[in-house]
Protein backbone atom coordinates (compact mmCIF):
# COMPACT_ATOMS: atom_id res chain seq x y z
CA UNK A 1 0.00 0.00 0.00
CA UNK A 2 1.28 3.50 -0.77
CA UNK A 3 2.69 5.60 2.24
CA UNK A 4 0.10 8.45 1.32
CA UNK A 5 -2.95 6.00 1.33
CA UNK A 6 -1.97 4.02 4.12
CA UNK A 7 -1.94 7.51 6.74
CA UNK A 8 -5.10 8.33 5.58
CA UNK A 9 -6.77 5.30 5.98
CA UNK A 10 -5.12 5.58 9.28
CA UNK A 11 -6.38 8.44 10.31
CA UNK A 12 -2.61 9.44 11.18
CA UNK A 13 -2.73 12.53 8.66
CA UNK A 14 -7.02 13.24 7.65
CA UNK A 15 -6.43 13.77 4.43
CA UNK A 16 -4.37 12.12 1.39
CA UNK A 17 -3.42 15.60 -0.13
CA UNK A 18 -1.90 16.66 3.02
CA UNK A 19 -0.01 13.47 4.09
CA UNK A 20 1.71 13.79 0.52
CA UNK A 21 2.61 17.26 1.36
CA UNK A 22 4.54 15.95 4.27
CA UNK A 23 6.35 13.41 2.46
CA UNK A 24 7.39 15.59 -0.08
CA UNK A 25 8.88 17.39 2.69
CA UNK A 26 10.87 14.32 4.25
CA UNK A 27 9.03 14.34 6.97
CA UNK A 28 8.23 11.27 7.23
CA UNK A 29 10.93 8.06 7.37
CA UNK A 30 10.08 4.20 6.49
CA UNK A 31 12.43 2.19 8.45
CA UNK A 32 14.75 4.88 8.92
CA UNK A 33 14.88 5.81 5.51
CA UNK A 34 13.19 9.21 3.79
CA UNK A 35 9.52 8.00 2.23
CA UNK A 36 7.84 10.13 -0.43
CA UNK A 37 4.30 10.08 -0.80
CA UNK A 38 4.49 7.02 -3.42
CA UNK A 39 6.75 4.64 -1.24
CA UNK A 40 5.48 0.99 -0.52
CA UNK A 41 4.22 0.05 3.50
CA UNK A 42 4.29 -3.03 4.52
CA UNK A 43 3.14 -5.22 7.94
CA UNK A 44 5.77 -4.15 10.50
CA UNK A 45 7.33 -1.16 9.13
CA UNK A 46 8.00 1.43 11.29
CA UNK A 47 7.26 5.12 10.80
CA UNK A 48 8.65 8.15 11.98
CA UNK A 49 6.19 11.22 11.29
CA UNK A 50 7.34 14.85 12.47
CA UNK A 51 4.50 16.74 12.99
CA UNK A 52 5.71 20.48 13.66
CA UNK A 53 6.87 20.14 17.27
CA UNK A 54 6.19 16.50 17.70
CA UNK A 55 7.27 13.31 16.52
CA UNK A 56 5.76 10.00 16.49
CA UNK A 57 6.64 6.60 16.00
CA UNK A 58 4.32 4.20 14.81
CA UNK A 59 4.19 0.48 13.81
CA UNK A 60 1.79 -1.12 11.11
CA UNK A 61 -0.23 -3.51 12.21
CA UNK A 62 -2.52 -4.39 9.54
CA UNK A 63 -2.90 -2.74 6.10
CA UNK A 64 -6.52 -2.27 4.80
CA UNK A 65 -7.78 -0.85 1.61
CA UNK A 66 -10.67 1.19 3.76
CA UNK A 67 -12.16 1.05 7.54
CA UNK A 68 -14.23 2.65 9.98
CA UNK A 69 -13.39 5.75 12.17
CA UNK A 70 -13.37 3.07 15.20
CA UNK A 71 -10.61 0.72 14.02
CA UNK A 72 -8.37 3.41 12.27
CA UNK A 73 -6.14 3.11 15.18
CA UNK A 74 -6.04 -1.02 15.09
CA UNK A 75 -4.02 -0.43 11.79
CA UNK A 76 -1.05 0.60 14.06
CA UNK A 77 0.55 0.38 17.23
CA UNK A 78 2.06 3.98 18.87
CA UNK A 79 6.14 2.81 20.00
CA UNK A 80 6.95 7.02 20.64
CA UNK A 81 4.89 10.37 21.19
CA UNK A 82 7.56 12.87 21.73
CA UNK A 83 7.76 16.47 21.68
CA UNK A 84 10.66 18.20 19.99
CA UNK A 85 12.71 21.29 20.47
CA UNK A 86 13.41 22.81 17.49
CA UNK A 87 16.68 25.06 17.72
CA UNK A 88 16.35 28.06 15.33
């Protein structure tokens, strides 16, 4: 499943436009690696999202082509919730 896809499905990022946008931005690694919007997910990849002041680290669970507001989050476990400093 592609990166973009797979956080909104999530519900990690709400919409599909926007979690491109973040890719594109390397905001976002696969494994440790940068992911653009395009890049495969698989079961058990990890994900690092920086979202302005925080960053997350998440693992996939399952991957599912759609699902309901409810189970969004059973698609993927939280390891990290962390806020950063950024030092400008």
């Amino acid at each position: 499943m592609r990166l973009d896809k797979f956080l909104k499905v999530s519900r990690l990022i709400k919409r599909r436009t926007l979690a491109k946008e973040v890719a594109d931005q390397g905001r976002i690694l696969i494994n440790g690696k940068t992911a653009k919007a395009s890049s495969e997910v698989n079961v058990g990849d990890e994900l690092e999202i920086r979202f302005g002041q925080r960053l997350m680290t998440v693992k996939i669970e399952k991957l599912q082509e759609t699902t309901r507001k409810e189970d969004a989050d059973s698609m993927y476990t939280v390891m990290k919730d962390e806020r950063i400093n950024q030092e400008n």
